[in-house]
PDB file of N, CA and C in Angstrom:
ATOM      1  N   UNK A   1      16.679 -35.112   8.110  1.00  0.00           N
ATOM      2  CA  UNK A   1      16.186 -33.850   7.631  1.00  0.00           C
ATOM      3  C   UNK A   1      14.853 -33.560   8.321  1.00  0.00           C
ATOM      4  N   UNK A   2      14.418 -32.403   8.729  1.00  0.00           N
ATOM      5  CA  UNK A   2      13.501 -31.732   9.348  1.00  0.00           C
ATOM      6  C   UNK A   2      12.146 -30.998   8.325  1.00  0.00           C
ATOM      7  N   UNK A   3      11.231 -31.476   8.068  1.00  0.00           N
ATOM      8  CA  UNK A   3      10.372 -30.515   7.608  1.00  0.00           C
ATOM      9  C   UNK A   3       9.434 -30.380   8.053  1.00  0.00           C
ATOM     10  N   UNK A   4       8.814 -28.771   7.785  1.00  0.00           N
ATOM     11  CA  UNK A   4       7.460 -28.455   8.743  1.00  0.00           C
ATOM     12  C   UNK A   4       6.403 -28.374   7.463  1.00  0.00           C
ATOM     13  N   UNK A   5       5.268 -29.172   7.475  1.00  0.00           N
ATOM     14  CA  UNK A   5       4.191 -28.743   6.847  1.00  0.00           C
ATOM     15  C   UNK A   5       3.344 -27.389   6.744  1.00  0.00           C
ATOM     16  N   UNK A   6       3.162 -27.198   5.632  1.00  0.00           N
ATOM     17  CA  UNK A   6       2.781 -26.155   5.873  1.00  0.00           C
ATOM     18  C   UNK A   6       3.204 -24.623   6.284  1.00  0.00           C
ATOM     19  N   UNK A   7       4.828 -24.737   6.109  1.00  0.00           N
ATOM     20  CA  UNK A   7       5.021 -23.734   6.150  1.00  0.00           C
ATOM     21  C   UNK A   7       4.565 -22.077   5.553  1.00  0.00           C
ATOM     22  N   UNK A   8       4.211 -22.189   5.068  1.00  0.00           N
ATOM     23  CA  UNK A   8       3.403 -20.960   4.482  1.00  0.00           C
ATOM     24  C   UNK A   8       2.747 -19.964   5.013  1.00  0.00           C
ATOM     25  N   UNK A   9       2.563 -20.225   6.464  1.00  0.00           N
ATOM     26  CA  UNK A   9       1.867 -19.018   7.395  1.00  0.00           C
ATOM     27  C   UNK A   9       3.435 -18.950   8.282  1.00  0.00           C
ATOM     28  N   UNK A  10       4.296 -19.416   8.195  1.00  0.00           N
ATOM     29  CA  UNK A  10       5.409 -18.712   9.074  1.00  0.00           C
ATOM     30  C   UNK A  10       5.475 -17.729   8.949  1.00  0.00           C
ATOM     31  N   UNK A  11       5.596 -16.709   7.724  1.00  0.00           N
ATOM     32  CA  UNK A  11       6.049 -15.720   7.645  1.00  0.00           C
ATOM     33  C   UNK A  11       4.598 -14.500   7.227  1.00  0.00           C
ATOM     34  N   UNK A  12       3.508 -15.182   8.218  1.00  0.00           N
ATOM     35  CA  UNK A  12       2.746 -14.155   7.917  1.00  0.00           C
ATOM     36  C   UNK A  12       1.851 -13.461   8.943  1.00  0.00           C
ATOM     37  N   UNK A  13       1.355 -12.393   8.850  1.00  0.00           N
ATOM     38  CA  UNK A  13       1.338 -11.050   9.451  1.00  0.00           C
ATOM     39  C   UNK A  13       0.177 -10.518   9.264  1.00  0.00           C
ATOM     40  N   UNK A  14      -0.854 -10.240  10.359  1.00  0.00           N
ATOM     41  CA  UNK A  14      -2.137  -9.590  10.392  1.00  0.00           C
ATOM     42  C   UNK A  14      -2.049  -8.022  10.920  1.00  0.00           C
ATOM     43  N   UNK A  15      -2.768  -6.756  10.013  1.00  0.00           N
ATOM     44  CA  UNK A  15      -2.442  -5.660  10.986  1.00  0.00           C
ATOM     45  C   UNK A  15      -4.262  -5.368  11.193  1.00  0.00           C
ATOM     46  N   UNK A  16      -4.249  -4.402  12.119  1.00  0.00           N
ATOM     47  CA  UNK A  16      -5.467  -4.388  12.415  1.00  0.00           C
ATOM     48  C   UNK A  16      -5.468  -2.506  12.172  1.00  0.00           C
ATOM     49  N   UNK A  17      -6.479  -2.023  11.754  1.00  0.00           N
ATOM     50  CA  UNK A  17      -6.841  -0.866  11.257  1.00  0.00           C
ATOM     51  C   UNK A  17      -8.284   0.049  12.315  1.00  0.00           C
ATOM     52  N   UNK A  18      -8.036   1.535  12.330  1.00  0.00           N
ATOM     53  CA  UNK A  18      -9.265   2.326  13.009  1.00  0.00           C
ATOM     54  C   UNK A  18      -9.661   3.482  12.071  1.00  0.00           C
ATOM     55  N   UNK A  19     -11.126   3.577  12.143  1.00  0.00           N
ATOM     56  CA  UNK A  19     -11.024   5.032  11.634  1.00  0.00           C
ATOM     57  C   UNK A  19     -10.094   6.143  11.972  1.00  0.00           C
ATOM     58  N   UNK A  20      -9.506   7.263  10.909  1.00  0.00           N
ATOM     59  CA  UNK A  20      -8.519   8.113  11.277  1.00  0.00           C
ATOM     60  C   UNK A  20      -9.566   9.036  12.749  1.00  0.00           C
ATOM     61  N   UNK A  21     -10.261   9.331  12.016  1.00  0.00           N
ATOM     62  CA  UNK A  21     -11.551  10.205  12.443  1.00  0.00           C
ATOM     63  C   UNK A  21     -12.511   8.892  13.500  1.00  0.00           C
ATOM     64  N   UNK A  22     -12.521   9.399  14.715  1.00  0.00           N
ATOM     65  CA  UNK A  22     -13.052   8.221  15.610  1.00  0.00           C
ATOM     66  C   UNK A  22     -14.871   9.116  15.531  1.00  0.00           C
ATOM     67  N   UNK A  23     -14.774  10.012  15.415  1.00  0.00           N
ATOM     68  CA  UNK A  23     -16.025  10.558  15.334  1.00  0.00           C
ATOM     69  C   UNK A  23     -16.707  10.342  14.180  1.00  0.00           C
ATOM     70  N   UNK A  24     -16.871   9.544  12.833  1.00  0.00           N
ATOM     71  CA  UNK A  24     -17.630   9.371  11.823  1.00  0.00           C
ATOM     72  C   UNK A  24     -17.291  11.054  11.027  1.00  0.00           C
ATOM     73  N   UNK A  25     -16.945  11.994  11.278  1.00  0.00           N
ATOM     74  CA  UNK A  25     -17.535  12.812  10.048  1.00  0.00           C
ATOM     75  C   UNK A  25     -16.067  12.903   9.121  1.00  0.00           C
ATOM     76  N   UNK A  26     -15.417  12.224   9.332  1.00  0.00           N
ATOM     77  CA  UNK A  26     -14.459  11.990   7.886  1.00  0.00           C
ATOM     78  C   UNK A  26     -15.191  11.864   6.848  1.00  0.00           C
ATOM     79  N   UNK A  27     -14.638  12.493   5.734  1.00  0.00           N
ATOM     80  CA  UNK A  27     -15.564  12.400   4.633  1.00  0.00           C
ATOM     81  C   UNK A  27     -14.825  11.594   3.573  1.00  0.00           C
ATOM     82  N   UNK A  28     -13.698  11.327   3.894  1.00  0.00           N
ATOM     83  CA  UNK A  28     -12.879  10.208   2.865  1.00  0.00           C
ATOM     84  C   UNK A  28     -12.728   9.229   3.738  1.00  0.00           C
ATOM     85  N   UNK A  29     -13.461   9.238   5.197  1.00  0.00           N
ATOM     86  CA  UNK A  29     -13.203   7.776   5.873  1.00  0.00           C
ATOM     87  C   UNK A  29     -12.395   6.973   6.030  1.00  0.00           C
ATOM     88  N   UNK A  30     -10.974   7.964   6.537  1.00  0.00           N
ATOM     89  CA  UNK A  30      -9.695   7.440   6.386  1.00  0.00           C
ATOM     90  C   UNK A  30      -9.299   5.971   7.563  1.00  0.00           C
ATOM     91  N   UNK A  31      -8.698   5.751   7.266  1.00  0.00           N
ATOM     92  CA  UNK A  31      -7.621   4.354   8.069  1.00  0.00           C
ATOM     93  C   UNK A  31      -6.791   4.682   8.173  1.00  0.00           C
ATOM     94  N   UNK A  32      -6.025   4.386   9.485  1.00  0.00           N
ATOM     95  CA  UNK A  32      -4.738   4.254   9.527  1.00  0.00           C
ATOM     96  C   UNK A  32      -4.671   2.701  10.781  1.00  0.00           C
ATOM     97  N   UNK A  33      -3.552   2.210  10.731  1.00  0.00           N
ATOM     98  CA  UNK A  33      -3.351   1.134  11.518  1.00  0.00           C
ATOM     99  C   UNK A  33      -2.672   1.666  13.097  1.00  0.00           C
ATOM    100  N   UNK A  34      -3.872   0.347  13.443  1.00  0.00           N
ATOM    101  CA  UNK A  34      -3.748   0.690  15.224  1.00  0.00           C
ATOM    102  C   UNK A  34      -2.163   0.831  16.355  1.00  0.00           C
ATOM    103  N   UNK A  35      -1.980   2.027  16.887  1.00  0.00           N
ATOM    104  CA  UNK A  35      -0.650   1.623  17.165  1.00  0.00           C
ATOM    105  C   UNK A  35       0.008   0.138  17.443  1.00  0.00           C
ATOM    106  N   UNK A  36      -0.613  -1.023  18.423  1.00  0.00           N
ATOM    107  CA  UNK A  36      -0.381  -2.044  18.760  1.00  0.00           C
ATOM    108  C   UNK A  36      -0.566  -2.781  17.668  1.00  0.00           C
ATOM    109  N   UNK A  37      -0.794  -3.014  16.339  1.00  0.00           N
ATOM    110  CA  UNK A  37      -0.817  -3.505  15.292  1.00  0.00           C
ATOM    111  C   UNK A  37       0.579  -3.093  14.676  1.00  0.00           C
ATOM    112  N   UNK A  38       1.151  -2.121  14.851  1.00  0.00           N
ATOM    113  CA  UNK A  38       2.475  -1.370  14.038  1.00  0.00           C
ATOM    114  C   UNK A  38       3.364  -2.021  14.845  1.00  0.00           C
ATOM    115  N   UNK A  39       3.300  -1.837  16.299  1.00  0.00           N
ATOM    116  CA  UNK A  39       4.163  -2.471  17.324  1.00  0.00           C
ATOM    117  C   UNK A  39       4.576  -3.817  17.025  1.00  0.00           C
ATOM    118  N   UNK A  40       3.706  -4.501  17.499  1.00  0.00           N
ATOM    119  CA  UNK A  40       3.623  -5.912  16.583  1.00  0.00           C
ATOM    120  C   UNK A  40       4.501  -6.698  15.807  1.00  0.00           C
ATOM    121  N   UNK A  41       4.223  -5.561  14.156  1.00  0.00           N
ATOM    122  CA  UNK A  41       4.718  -6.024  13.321  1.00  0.00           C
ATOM    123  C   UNK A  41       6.028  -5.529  13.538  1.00  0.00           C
ATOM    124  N   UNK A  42       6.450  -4.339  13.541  1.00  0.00           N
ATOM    125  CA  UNK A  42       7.630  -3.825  13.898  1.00  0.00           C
ATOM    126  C   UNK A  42       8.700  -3.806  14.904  1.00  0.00           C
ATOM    127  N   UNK A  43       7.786  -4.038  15.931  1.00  0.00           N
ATOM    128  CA  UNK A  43       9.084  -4.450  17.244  1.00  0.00           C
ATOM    129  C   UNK A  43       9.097  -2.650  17.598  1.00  0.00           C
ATOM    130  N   UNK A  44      10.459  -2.652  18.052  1.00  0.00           N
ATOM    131  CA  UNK A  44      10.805  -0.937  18.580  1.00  0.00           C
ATOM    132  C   UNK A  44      10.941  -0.085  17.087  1.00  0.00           C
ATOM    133  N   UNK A  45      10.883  -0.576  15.838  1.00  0.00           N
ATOM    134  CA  UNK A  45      11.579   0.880  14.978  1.00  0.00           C
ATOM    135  C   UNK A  45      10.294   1.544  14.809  1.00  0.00           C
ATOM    136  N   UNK A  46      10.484   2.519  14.812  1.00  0.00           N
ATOM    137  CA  UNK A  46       9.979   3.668  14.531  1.00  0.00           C
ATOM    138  C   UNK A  46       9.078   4.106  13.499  1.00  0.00           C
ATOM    139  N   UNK A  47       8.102   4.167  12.893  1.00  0.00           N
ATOM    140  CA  UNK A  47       7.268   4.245  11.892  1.00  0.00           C
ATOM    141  C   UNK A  47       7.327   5.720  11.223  1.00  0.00           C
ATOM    142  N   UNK A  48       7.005   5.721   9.891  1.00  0.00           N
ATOM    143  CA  UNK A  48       6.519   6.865   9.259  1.00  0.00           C
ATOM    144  C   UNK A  48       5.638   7.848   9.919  1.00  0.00           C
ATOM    145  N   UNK A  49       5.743   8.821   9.939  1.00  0.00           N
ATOM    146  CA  UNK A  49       4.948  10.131  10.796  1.00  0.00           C
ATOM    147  C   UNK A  49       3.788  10.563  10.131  1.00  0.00           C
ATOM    148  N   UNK A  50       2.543  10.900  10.183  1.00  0.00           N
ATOM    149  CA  UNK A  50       1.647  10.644   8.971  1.00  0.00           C
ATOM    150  C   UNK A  50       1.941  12.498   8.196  1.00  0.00           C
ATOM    151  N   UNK A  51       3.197  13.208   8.601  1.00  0.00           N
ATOM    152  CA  UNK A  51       3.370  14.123   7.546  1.00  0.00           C
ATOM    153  C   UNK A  51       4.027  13.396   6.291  1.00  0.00           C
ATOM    154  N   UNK A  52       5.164  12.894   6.637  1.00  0.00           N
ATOM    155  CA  UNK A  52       6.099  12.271   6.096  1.00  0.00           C
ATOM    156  C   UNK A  52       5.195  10.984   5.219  1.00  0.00           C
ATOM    157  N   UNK A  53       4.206  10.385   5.402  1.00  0.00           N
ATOM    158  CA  UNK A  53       3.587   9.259   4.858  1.00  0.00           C
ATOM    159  C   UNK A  53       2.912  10.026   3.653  1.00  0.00           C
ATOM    160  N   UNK A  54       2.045  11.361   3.879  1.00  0.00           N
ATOM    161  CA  UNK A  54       1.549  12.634   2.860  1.00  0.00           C
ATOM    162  C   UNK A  54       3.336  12.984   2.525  1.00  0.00           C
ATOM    163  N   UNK A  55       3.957  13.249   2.648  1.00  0.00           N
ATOM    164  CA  UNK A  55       5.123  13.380   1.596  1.00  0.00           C
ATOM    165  C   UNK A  55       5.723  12.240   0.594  1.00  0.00           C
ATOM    166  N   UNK A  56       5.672  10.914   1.255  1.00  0.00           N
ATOM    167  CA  UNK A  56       5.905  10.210   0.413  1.00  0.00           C
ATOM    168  C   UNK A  56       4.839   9.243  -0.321  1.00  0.00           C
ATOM    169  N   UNK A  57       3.740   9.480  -0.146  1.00  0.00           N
ATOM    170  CA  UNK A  57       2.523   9.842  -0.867  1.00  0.00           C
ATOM    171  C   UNK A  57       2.494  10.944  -2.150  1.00  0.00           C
ATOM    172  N   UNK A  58       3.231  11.722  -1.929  1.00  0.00           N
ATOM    173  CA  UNK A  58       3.313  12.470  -3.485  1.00  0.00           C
ATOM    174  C   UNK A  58       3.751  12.357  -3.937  1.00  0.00           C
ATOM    175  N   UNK A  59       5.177  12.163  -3.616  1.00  0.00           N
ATOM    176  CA  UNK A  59       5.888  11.601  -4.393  1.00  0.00           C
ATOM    177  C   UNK A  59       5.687  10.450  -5.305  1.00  0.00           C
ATOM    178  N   UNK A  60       5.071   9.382  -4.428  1.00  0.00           N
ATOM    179  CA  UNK A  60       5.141   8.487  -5.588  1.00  0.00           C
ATOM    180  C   UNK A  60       3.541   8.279  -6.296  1.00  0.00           C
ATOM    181  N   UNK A  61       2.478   9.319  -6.249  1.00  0.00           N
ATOM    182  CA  UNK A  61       1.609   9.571  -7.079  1.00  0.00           C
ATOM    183  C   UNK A  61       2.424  10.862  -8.526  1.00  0.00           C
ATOM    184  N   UNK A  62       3.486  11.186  -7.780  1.00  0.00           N
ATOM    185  CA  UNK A  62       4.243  11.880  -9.285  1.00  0.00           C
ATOM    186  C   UNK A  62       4.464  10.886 -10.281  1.00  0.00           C
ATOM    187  N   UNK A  63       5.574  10.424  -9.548  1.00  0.00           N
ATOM    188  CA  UNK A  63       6.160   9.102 -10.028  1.00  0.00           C
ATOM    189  C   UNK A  63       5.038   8.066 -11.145  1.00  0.00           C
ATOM    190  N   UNK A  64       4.295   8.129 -10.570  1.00  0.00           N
ATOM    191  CA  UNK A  64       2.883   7.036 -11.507  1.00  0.00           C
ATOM    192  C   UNK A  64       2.436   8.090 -12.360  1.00  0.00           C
ATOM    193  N   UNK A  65       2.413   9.387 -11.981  1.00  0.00           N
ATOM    194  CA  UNK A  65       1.996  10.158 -13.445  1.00  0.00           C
ATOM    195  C   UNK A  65       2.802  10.107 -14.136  1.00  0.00           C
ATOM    196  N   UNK A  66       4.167  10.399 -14.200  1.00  0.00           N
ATOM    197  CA  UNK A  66       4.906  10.628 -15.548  1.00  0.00           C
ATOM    198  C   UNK A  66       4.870   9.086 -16.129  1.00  0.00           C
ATOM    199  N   UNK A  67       4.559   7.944 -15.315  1.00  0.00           N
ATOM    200  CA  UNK A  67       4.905   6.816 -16.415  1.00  0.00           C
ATOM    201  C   UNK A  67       3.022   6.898 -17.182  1.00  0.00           C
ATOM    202  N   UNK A  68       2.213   7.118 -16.645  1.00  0.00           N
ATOM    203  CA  UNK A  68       1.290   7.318 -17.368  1.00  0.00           C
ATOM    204  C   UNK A  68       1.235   8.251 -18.374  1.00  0.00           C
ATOM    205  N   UNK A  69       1.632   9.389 -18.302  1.00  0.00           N
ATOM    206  CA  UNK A  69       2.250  10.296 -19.097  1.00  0.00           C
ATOM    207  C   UNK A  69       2.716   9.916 -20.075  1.00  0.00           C
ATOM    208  N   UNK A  70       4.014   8.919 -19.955  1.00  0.00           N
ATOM    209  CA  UNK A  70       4.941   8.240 -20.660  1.00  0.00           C
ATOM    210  C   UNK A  70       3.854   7.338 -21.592  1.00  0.00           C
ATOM    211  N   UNK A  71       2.786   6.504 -21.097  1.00  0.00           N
ATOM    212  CA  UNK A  71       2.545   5.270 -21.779  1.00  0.00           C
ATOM    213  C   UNK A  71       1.273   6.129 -22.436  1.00  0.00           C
ATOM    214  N   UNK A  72       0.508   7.526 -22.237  1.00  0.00           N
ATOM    215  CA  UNK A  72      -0.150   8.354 -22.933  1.00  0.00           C
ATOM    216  C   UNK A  72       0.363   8.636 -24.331  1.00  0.00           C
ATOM    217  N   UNK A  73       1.488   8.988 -24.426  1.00  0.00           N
ATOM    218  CA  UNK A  73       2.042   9.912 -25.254  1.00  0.00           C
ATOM    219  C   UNK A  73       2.288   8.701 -26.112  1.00  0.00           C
ATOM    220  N   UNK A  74       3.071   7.395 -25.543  1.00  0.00           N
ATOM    221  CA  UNK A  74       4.177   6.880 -26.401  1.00  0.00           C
ATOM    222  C   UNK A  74       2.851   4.988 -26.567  1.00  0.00           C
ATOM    223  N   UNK A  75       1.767   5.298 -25.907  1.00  0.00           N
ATOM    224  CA  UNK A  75       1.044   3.767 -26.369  1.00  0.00           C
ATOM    225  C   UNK A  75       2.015   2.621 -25.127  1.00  0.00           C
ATOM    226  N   UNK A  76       0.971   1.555 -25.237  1.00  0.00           N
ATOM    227  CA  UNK A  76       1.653   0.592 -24.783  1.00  0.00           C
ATOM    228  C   UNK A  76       2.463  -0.398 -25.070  1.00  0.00           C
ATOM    229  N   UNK A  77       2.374  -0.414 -26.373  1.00  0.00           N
ATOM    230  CA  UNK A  77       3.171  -1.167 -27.286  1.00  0.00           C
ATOM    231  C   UNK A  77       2.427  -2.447 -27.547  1.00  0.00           C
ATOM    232  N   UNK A  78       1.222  -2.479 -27.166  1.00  0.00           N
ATOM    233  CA  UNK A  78       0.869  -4.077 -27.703  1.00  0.00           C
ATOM    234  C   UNK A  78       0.002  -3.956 -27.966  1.00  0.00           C
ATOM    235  N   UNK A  79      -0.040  -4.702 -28.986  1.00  0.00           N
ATOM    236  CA  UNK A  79      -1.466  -4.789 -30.757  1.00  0.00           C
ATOM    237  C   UNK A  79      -2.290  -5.682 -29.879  1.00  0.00           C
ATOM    238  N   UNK A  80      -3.374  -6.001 -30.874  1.00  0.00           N
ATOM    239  CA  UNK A  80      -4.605  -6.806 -30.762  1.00  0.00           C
ATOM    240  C   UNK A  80      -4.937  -7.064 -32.083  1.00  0.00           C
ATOM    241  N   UNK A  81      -4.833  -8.474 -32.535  1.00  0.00           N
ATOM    242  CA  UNK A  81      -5.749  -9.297 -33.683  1.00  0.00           C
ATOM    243  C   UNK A  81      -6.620  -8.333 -33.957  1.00  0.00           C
ATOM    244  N   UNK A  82      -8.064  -8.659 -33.264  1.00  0.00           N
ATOM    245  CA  UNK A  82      -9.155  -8.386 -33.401  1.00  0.00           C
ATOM    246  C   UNK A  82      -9.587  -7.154 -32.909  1.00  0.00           C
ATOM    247  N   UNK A  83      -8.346  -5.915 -32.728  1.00  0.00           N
ATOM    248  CA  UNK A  83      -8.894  -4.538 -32.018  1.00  0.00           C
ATOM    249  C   UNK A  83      -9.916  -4.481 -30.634  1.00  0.00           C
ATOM    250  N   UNK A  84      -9.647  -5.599 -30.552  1.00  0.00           N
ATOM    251  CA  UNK A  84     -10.184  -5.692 -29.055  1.00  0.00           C
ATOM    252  C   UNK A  84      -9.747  -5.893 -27.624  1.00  0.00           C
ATOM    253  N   UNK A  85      -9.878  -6.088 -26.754  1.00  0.00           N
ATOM    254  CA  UNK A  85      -9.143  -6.441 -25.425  1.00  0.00           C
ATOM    255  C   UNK A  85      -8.464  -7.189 -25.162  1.00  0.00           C
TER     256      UNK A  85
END
C-alpha cells in the first residue's frame, strides 16, 4: 500500500486578486481575480462575464432576503435559559 503524507495540500489552490479600478478612485475598492489566476485554476473553461456575475449576484442576495424575511417573521426557533446569547 502507498501513502503520501500529508496529503492535504493536494487539492489546494491559490488565486491571486487586482484592483477592479487600477487607478485608486474606486470608491467600493473592488477586486476581481487576475486573468492568469482564473486560467490556472480553470484550465480553458470559460468564466462568468462580470454582467452575468452582477446577475447572479442578485439573485442570490434575493434568495438570502426572503430566508431572512422568513426567519424575521417566523423567529429562529431556539430559546435561551437565561435570555441571553
Amino acid at each position: 500500500m502507498l501513502t503520501r503524507p500529508g496529503t492535504g495540500w493536494t487539492n489546494t489552490e491559490y488565486r491571486s486578486y487586482e484592483f477592479a479600478d487600477p487607478s485608486g478612485q474606486d470608491e467600493n475598492a473592488s477586486l476581481r481575480e487576475t486573468r492568469e489566476s482564473a486560467r490556472r485554476r480553470r484550465g480553458s473553461a470559460v468564466g462568468l462575464s462580470e454582467t452575468e456575475q452582477n446577475e447572479l449576484r442578485a439573485v442570490e442576495q434575493g434568495n438570502l432576503q426572503k430566508l431572512f424575511d422568513i426567519v424575521e417573521k417566523n423567529g429562529t426557533g431556539m430559546k435561551f435559559e437565561d435570555g441571553g446569547a
